[in-house]
Protein backbone atom coordinates (compact mmCIF):
# COMPACT_ATOMS: atom_id res chain seq x y z
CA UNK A 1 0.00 0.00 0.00
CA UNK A 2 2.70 2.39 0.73
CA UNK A 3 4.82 1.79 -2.21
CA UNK A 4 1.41 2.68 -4.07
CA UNK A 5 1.10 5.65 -1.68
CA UNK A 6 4.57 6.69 -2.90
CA UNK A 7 4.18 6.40 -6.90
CA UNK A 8 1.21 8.37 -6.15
CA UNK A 9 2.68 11.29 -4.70
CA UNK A 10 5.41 10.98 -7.38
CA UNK A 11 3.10 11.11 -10.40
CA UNK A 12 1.31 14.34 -8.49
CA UNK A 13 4.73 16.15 -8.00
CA UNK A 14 5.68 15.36 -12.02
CA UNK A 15 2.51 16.40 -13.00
CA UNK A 16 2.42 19.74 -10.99
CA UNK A 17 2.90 23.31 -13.10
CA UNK A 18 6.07 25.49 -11.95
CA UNK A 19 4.92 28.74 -10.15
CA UNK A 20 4.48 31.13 -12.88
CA UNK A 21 7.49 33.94 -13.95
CA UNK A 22 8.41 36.75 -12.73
CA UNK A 23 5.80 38.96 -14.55
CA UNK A 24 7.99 41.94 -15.39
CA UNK A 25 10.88 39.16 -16.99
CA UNK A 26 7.97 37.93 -19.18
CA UNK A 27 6.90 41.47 -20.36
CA UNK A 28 10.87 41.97 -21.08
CA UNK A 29 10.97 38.72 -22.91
CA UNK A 30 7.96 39.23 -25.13
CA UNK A 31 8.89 42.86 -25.65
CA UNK A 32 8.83 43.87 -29.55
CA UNK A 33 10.77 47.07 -29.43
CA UNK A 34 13.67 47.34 -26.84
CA UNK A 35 15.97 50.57 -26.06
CA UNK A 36 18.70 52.51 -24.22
CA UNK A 37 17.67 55.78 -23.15
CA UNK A 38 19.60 58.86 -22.61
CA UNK A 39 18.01 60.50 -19.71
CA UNK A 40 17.58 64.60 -20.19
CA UNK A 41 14.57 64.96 -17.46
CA UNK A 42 12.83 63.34 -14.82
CA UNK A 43 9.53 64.68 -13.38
CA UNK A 44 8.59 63.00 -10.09
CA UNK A 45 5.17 63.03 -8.93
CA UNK A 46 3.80 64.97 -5.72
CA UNK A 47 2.59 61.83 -3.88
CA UNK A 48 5.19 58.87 -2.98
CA UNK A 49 3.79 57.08 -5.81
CA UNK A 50 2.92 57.83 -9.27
CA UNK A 51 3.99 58.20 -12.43
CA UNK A 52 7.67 60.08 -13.21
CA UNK A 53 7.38 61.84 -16.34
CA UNK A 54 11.10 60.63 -18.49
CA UNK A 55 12.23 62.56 -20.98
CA UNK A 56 15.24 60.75 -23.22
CA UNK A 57 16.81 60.56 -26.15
CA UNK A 58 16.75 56.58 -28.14
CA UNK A 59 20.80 55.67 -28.17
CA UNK A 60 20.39 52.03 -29.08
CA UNK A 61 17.78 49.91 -30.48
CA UNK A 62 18.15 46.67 -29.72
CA UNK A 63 15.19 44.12 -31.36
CA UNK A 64 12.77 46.19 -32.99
CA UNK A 65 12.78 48.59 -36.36
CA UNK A 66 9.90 51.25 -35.18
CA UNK A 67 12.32 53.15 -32.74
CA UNK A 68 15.70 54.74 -34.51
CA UNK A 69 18.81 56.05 -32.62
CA UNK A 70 18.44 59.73 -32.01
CA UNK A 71 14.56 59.69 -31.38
CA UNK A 72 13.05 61.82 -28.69
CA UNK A 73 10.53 60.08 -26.17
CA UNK A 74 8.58 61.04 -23.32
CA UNK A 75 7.31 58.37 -21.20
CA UNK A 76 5.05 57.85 -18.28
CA UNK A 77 7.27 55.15 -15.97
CA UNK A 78 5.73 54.03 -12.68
CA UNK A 79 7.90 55.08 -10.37
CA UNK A 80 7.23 55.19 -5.81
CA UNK A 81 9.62 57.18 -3.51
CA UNK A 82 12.09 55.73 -1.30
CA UNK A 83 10.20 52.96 1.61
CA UNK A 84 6.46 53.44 -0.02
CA UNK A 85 4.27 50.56 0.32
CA UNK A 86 1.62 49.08 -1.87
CA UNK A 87 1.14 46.43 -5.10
CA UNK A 88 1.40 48.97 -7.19
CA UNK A 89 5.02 50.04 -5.80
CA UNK A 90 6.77 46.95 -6.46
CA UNK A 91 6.87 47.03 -9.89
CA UNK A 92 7.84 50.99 -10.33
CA UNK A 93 11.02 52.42 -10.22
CA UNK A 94 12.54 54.12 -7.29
CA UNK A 95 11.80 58.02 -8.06
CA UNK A 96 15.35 58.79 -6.35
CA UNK A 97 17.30 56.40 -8.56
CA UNK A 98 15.74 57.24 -11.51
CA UNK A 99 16.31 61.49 -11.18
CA UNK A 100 20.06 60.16 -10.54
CA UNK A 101 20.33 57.78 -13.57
CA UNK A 102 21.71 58.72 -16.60
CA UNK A 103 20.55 55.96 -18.90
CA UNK A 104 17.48 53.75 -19.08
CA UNK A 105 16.22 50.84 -20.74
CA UNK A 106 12.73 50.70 -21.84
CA UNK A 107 10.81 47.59 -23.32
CA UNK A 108 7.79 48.23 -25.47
CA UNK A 109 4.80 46.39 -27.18
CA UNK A 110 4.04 46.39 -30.88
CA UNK A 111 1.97 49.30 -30.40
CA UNK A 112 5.05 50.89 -28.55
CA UNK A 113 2.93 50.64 -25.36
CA UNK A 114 5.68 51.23 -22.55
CA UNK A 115 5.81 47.72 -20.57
CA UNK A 116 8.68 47.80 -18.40
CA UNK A 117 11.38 50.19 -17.18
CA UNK A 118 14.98 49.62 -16.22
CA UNK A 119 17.85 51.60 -14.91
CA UNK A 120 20.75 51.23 -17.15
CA UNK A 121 24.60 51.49 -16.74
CA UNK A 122 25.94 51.85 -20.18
CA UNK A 123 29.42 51.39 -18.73
């Protein structure tokens, strides 16, 4: 009975799904349109989270054709000051680290929808 018991609990564990991804690696991974970002201006919001208005300048395009070298975009990023709490914080950028940064890397839909946000180092 227990060596029944056993191949039983072996077939459930085989059988079982993973958890799922990390959501944001997913969005990076089925992004159509991927750049660098020069940074010229960061607009924080008033309240400790938000949307920071970016302001940058396309450097490199990595996958896609749509966005060129030398482009100028302004995007919304969802960004949460320093120690804020909430769902919607932990997938924003930290408003602090961003208004330092110099560079960013932005991954976009086919419709150039904005789906994720990184700092970048280019060195």
């Amino acid at each position: 009975m227990s060596a029944l018991l056993a191949a039983f609990v072996l077939a459930q564990a085989a059988s079982a799904t993973p958890p799922p991804a990390d959501a944001r690696q997913h969005a990076r991974d089925k992004a159509a349109e991927i750049v660098v970002l020069q940074v010229r201006h960061v607009g924080v919001p008033r309240g400790v989270r938000g949307n920071c208005f970016v302001a940058a300048t396309v450097v490199r395009a990595e996958p896609g054709v749509k966005l060129k070298v030398g482009r100028n975009l302004r995007l919304s990023v969802p960004c949460a000051a320093p120690g804020a709490s909430g769902s919607d914080v932990e997938h924003g950028v930290d408003q602090a680290a961003l208004r330092r940064s110099s560079y960013g890397r932005a991954f976009f839909d086919e419709r150039l929808k904005l789906i994720a946000y990184d700092l970048f180092d280019l060195n």
